[in-house]
PDB file of N, CA and C in Angstrom:
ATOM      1  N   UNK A   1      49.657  22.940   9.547  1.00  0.00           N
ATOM      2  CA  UNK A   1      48.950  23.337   8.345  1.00  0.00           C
ATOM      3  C   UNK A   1      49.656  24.538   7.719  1.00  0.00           C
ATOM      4  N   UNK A   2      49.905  24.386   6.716  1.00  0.00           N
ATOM      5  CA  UNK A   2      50.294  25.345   5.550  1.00  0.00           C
ATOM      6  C   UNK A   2      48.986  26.034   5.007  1.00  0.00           C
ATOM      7  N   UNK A   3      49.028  27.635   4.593  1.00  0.00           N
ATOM      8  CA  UNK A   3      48.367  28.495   4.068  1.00  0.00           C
ATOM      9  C   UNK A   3      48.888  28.362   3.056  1.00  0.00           C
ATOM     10  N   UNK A   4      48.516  28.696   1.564  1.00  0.00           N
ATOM     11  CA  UNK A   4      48.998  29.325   0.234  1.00  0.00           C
ATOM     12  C   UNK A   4      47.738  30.170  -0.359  1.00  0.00           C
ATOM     13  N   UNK A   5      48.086  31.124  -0.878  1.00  0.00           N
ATOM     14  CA  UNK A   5      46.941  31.589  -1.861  1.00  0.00           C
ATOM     15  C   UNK A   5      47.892  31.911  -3.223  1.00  0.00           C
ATOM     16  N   UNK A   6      46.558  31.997  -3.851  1.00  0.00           N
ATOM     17  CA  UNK A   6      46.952  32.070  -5.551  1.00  0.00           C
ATOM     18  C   UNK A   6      46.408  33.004  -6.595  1.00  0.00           C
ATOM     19  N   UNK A   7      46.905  33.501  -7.213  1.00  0.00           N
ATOM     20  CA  UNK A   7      46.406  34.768  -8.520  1.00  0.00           C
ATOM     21  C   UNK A   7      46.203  33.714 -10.024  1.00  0.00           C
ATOM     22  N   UNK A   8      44.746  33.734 -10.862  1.00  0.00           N
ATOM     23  CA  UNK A   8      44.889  33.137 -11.376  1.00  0.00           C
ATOM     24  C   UNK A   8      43.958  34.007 -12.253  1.00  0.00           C
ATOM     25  N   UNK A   9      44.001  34.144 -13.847  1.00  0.00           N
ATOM     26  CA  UNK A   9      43.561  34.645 -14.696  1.00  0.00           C
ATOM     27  C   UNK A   9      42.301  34.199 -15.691  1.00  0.00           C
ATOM     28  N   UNK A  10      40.945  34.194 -15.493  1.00  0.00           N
ATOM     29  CA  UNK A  10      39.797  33.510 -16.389  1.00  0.00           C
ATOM     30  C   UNK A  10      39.712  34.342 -17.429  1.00  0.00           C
ATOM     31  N   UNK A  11      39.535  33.575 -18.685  1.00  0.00           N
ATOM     32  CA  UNK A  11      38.928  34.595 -19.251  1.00  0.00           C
ATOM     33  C   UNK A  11      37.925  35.175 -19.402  1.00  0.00           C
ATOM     34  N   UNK A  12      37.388  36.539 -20.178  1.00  0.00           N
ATOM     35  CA  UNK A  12      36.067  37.051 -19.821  1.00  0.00           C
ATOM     36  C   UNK A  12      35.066  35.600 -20.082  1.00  0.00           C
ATOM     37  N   UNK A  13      33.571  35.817 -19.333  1.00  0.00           N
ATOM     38  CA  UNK A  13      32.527  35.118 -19.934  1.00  0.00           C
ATOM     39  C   UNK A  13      32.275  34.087 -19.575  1.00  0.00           C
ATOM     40  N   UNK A  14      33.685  33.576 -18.568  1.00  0.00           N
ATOM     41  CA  UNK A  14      33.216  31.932 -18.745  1.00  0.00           C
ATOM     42  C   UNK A  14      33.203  31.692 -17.283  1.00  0.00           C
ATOM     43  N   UNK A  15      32.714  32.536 -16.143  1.00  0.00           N
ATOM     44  CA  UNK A  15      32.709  32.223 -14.372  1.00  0.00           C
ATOM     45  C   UNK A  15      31.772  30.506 -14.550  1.00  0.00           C
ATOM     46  N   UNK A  16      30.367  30.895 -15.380  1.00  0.00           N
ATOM     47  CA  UNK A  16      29.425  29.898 -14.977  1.00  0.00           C
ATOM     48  C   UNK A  16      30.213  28.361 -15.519  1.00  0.00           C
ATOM     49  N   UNK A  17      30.750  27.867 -16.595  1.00  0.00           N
ATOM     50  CA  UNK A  17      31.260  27.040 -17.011  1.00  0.00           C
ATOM     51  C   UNK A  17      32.571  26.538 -15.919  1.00  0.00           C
ATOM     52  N   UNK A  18      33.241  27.786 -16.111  1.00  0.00           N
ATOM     53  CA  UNK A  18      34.775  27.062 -14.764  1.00  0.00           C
ATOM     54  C   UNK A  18      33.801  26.815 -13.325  1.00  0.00           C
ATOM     55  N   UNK A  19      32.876  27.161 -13.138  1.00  0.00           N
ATOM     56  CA  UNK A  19      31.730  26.711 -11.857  1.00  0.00           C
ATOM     57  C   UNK A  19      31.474  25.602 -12.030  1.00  0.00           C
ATOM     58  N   UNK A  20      30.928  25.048 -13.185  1.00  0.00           N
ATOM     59  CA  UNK A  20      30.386  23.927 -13.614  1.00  0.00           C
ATOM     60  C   UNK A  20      31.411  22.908 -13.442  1.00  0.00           C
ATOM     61  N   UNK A  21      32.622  23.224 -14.458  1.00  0.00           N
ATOM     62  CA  UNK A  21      33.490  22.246 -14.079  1.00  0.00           C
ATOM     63  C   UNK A  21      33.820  21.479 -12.613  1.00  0.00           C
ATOM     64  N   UNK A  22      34.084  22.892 -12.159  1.00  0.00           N
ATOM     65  CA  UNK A  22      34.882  22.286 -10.576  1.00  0.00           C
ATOM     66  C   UNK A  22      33.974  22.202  -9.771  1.00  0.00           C
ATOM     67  N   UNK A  23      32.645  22.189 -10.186  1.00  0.00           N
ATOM     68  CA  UNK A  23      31.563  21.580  -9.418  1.00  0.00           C
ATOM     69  C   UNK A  23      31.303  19.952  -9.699  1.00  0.00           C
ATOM     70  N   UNK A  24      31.924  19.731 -10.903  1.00  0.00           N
ATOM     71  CA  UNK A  24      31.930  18.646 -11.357  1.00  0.00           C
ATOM     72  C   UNK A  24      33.432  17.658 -11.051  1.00  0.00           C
ATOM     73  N   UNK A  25      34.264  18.417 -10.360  1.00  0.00           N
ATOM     74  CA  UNK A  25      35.593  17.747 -10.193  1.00  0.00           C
ATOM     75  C   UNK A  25      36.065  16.276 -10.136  1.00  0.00           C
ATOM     76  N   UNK A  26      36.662  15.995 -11.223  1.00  0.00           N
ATOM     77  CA  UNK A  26      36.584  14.195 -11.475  1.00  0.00           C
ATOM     78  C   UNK A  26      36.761  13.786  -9.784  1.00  0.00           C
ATOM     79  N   UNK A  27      36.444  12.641  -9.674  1.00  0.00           N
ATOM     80  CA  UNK A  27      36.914  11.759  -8.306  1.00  0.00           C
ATOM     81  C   UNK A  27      38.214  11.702  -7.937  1.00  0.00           C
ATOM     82  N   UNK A  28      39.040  11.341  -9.593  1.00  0.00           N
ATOM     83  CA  UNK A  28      40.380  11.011  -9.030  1.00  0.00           C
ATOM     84  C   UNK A  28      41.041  12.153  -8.607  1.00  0.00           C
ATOM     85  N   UNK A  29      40.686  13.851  -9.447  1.00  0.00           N
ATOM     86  CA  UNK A  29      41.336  14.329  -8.744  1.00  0.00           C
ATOM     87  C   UNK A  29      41.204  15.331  -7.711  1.00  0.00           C
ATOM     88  N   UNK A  30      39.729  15.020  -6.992  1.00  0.00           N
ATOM     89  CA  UNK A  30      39.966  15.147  -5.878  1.00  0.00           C
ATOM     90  C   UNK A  30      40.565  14.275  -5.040  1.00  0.00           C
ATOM     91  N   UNK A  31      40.292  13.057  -5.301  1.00  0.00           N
ATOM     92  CA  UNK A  31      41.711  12.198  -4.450  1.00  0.00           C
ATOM     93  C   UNK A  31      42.788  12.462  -4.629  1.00  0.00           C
ATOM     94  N   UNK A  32      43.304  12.711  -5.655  1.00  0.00           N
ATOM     95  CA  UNK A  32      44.638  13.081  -5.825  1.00  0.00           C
ATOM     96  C   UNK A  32      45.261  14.298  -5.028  1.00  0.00           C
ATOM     97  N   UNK A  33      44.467  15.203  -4.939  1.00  0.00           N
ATOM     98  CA  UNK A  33      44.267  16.236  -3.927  1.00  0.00           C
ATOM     99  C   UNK A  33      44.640  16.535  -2.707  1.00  0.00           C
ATOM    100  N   UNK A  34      44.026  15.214  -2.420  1.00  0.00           N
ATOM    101  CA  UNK A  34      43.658  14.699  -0.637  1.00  0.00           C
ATOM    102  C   UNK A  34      45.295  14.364  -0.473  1.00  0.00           C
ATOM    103  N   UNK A  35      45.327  13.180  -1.676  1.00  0.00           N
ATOM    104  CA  UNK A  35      46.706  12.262  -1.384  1.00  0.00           C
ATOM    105  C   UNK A  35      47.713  13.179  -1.418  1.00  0.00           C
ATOM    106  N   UNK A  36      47.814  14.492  -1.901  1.00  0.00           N
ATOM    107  CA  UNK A  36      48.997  15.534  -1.828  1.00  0.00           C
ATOM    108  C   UNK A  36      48.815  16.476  -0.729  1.00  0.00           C
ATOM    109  N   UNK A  37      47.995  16.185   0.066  1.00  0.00           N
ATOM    110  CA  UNK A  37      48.105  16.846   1.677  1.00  0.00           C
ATOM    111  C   UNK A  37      47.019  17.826   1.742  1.00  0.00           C
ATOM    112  N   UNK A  38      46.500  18.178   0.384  1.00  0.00           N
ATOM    113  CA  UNK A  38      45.513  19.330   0.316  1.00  0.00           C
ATOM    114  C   UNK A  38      44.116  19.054   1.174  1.00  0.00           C
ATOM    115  N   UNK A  39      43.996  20.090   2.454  1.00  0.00           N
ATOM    116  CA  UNK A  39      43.276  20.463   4.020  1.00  0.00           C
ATOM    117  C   UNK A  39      41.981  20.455   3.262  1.00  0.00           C
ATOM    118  N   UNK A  40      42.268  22.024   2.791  1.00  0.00           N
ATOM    119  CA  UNK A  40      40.823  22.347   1.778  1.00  0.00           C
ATOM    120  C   UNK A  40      41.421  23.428   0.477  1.00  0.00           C
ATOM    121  N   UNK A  41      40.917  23.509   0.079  1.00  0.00           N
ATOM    122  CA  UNK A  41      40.944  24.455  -1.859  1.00  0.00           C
ATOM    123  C   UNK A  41      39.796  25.019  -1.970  1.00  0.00           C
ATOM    124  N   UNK A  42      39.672  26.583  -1.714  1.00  0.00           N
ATOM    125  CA  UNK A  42      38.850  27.517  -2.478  1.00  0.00           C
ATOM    126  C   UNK A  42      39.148  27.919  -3.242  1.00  0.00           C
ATOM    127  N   UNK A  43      38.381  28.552  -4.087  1.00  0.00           N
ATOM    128  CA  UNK A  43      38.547  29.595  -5.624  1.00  0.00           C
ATOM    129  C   UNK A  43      37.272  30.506  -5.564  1.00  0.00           C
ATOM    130  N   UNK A  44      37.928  31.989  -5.671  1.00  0.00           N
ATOM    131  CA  UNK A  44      37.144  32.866  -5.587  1.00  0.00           C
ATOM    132  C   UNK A  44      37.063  33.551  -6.638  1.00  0.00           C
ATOM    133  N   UNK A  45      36.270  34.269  -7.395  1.00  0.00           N
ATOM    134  CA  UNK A  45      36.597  35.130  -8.827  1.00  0.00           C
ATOM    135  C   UNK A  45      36.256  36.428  -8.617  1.00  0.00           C
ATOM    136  N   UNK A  46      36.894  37.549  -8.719  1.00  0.00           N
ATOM    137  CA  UNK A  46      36.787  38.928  -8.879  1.00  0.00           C
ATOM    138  C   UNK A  46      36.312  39.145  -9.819  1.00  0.00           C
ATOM    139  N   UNK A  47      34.596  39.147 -10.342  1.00  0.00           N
ATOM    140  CA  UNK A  47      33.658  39.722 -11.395  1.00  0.00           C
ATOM    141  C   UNK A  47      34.109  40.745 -12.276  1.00  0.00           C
ATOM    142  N   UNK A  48      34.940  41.452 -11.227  1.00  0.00           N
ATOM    143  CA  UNK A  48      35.191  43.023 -12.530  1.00  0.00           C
ATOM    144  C   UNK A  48      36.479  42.917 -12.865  1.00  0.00           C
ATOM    145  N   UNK A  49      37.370  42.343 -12.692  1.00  0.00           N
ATOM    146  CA  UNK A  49      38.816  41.792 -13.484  1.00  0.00           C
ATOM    147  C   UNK A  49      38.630  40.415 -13.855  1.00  0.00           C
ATOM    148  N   UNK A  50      38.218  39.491 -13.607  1.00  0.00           N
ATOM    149  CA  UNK A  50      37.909  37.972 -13.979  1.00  0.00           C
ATOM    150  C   UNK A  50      39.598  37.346 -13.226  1.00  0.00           C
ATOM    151  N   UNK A  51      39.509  38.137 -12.219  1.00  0.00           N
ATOM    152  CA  UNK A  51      40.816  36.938 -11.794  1.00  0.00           C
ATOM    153  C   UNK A  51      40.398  36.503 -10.823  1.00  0.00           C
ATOM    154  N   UNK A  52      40.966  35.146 -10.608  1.00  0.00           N
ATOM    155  CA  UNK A  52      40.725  34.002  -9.659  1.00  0.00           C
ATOM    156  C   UNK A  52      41.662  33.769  -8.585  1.00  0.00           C
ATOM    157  N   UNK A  53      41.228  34.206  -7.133  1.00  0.00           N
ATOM    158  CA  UNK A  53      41.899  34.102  -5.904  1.00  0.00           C
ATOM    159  C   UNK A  53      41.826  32.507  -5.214  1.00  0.00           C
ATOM    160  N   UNK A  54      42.825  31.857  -5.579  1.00  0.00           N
ATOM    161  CA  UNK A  54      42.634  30.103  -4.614  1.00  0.00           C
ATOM    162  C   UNK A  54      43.385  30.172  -3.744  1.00  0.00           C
ATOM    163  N   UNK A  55      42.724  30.046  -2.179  1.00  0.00           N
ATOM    164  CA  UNK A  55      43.294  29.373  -0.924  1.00  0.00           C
ATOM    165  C   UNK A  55      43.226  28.325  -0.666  1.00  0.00           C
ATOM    166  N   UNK A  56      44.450  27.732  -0.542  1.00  0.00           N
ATOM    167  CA  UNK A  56      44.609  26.155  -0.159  1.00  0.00           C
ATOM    168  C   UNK A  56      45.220  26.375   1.752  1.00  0.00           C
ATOM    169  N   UNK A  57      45.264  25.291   2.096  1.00  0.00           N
ATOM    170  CA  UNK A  57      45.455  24.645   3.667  1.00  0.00           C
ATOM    171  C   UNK A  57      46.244  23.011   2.804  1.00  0.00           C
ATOM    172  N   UNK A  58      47.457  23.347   2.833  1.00  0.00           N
ATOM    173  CA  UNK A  58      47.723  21.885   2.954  1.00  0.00           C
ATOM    174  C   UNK A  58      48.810  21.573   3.995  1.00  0.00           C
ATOM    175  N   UNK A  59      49.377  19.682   3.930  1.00  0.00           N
ATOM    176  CA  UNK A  59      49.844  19.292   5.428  1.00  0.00           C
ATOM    177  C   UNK A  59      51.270  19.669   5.145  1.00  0.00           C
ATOM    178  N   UNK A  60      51.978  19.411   4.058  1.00  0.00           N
ATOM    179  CA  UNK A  60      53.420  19.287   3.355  1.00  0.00           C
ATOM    180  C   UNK A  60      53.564  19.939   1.856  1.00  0.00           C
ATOM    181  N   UNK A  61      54.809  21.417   2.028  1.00  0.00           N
ATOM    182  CA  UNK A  61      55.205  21.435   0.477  1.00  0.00           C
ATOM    183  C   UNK A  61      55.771  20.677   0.015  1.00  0.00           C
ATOM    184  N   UNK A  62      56.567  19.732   0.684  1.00  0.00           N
ATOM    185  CA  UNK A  62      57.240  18.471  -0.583  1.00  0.00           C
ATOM    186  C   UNK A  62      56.401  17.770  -0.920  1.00  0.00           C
ATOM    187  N   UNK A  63      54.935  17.295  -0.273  1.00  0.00           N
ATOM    188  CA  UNK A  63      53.820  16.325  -1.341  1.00  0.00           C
ATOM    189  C   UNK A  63      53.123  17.421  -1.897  1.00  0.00           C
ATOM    190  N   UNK A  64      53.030  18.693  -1.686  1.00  0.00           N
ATOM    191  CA  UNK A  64      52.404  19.229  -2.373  1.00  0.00           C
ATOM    192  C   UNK A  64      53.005  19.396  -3.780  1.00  0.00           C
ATOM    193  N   UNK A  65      54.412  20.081  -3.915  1.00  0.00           N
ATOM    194  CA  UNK A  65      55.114  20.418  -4.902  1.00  0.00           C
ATOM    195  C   UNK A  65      54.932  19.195  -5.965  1.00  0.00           C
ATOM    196  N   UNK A  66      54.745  18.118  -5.859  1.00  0.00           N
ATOM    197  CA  UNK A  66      54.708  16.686  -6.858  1.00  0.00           C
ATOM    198  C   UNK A  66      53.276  16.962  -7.307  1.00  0.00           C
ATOM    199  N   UNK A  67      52.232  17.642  -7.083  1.00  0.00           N
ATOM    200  CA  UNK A  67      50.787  17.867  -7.921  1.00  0.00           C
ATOM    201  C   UNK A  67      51.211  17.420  -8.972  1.00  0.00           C
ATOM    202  N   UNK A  68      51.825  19.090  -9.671  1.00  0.00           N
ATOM    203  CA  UNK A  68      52.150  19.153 -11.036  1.00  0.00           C
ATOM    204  C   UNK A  68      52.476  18.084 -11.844  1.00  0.00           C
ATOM    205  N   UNK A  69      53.294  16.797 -11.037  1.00  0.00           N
ATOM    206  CA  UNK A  69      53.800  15.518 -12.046  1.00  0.00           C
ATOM    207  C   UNK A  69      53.062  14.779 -12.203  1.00  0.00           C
ATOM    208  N   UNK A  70      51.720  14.767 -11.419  1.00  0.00           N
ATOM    209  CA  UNK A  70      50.713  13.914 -11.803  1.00  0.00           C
ATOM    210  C   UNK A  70      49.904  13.731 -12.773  1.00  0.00           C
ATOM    211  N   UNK A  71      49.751  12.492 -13.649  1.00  0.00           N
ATOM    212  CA  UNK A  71      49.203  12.929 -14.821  1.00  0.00           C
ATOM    213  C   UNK A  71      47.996  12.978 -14.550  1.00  0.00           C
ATOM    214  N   UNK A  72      46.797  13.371 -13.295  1.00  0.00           N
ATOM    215  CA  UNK A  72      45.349  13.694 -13.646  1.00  0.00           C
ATOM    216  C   UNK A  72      45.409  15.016 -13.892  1.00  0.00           C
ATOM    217  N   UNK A  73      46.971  15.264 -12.759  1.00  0.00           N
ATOM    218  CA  UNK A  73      46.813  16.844 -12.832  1.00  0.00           C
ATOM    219  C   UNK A  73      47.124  17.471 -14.290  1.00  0.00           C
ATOM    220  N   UNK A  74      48.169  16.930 -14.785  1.00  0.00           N
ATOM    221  CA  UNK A  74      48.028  17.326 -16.484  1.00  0.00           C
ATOM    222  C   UNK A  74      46.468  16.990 -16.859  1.00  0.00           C
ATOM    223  N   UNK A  75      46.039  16.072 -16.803  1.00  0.00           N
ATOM    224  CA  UNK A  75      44.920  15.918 -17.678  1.00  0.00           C
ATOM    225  C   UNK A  75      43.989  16.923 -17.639  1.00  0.00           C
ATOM    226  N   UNK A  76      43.912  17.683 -16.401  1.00  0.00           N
ATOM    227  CA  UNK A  76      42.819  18.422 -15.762  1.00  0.00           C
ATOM    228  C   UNK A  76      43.761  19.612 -16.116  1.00  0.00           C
ATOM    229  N   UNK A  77      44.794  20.255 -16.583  1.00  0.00           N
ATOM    230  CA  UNK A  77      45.207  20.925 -16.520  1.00  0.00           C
ATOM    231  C   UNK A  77      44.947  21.487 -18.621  1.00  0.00           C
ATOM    232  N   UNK A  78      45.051  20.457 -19.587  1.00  0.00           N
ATOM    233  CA  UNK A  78      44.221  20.358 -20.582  1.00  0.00           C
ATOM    234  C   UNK A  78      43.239  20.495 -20.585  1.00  0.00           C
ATOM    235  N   UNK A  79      42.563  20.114 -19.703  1.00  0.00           N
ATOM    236  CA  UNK A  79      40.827  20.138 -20.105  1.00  0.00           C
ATOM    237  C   UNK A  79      40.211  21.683 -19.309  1.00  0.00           C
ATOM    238  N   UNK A  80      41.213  21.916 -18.552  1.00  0.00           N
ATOM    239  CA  UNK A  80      40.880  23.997 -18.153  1.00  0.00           C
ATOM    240  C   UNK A  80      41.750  25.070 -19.012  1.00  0.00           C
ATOM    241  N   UNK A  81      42.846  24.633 -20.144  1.00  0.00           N
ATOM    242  CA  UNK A  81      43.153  25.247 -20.829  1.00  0.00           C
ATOM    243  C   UNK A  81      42.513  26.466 -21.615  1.00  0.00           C
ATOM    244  N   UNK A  82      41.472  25.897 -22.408  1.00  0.00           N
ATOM    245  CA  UNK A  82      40.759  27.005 -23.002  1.00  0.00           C
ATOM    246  C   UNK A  82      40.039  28.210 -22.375  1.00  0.00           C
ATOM    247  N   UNK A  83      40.046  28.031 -20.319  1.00  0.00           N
ATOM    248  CA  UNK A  83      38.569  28.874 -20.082  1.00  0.00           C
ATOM    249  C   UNK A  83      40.203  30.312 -19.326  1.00  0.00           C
ATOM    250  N   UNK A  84      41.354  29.819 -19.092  1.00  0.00           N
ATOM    251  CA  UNK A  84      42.107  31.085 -18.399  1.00  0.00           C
ATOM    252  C   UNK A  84      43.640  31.177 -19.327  1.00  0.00           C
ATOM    253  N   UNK A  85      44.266  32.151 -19.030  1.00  0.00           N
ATOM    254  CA  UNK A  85      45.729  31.894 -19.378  1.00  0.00           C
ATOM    255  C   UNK A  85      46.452  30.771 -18.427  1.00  0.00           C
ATOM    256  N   UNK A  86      47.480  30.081 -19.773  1.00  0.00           N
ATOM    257  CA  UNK A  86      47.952  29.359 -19.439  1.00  0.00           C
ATOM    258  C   UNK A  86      49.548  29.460 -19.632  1.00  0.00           C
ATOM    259  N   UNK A  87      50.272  28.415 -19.043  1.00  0.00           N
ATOM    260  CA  UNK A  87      51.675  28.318 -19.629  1.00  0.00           C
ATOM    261  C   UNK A  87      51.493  27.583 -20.667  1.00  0.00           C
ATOM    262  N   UNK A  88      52.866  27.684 -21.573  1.00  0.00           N
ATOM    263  CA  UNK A  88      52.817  26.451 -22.637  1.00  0.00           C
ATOM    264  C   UNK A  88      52.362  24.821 -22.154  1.00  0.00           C
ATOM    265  N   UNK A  89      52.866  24.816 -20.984  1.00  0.00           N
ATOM    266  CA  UNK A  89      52.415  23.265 -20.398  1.00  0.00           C
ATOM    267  C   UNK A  89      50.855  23.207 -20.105  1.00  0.00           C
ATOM    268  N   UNK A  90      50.281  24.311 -20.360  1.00  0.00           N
ATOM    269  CA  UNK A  90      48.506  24.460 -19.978  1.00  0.00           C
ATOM    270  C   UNK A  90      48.512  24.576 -18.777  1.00  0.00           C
ATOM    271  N   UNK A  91      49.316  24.572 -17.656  1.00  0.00           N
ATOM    272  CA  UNK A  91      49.169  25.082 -16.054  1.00  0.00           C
ATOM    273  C   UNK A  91      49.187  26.584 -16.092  1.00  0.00           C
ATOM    274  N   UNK A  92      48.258  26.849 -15.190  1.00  0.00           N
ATOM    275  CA  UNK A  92      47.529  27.975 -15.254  1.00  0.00           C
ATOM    276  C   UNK A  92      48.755  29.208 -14.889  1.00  0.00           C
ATOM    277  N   UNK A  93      48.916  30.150 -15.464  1.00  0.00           N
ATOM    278  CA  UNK A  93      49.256  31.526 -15.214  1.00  0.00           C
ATOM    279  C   UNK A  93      49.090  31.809 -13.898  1.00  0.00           C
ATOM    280  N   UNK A  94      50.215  31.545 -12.948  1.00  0.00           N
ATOM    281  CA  UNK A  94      49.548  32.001 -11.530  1.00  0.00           C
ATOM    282  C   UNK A  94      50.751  32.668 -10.539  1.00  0.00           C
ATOM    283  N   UNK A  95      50.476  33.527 -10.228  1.00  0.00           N
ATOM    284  CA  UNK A  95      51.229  34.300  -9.149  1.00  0.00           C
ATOM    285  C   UNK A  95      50.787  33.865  -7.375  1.00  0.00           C
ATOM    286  N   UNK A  96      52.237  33.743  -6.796  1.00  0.00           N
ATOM    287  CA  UNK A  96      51.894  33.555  -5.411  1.00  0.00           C
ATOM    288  C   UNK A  96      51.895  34.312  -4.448  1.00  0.00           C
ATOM    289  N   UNK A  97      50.744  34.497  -3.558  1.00  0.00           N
ATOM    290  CA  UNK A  97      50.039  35.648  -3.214  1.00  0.00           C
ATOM    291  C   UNK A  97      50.935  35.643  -1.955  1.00  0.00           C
ATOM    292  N   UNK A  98      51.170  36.644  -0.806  1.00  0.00           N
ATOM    293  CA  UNK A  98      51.961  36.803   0.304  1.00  0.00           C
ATOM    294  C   UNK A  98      50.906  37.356   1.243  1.00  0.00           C
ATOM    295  N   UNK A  99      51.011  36.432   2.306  1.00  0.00           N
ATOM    296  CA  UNK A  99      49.832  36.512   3.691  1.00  0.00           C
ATOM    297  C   UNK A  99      50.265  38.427   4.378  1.00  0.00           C
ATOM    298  N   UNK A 100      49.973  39.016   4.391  1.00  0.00           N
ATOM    299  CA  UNK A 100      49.875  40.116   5.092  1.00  0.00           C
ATOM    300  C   UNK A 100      49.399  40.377   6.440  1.00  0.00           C
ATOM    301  N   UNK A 101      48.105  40.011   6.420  1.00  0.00           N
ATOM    302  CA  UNK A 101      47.616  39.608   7.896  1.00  0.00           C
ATOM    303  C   UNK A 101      46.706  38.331   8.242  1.00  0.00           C
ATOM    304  N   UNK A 102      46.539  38.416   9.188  1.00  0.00           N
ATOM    305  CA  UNK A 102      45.960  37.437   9.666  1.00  0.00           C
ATOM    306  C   UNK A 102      44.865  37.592  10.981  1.00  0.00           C
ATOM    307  N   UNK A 103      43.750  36.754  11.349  1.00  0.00           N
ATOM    308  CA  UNK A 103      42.933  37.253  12.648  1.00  0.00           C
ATOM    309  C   UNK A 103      42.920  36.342  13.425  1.00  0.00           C
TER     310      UNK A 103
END
């Protein structure tokens, strides 16, 4: 199992809606998910900066690294555009976080 965590930017106002969404996470792409090795995926939000901490557990970075070419993952990657910063491609603004410790 692979660790990753992630830095990701919401904008103000909108925790309850990006909740809603990914409470609502289409089927396919949580399968799609699964099918790219992903263990489990949290997302945490820091209230007083609005940035978003995601820990993933997945099995492989080479199925992981192919997410991005998937088109649910574009699709889903449009349809969260408006609530954080994005790149021009609408994938989210994200920095990769470095494990420090561990228990």
């Amino acid at each position: 199992m692979i660790k990753k965590a992630v830095r990701m930017k919401l904008y103000p106002g909108l925790k309850e809606e990006y909740a809603k969404r990914h409470d609502e996470l289409w089927p396919e792409m949580r399968e799609m998910l699964k099918e790219h090795g992903a263990i489990s995926y949290s997302i945490f939000l820091d209230p007083e900066t609005d940035y978003l901490f995601g820990y993933l557990e997945i099995e492989d970075e080479g199925k992981w690294a192919s997410v991005p070419d998937t088109e649910i993952n574009r699709k889903w990657w449009d349809y969260m555009k408006d609530m954080m910063e994005t790149n021009p491609d609408h994938s989210p603004v994200s920095v990769e976080l470095e494990q420090v410790f561990e228990l």
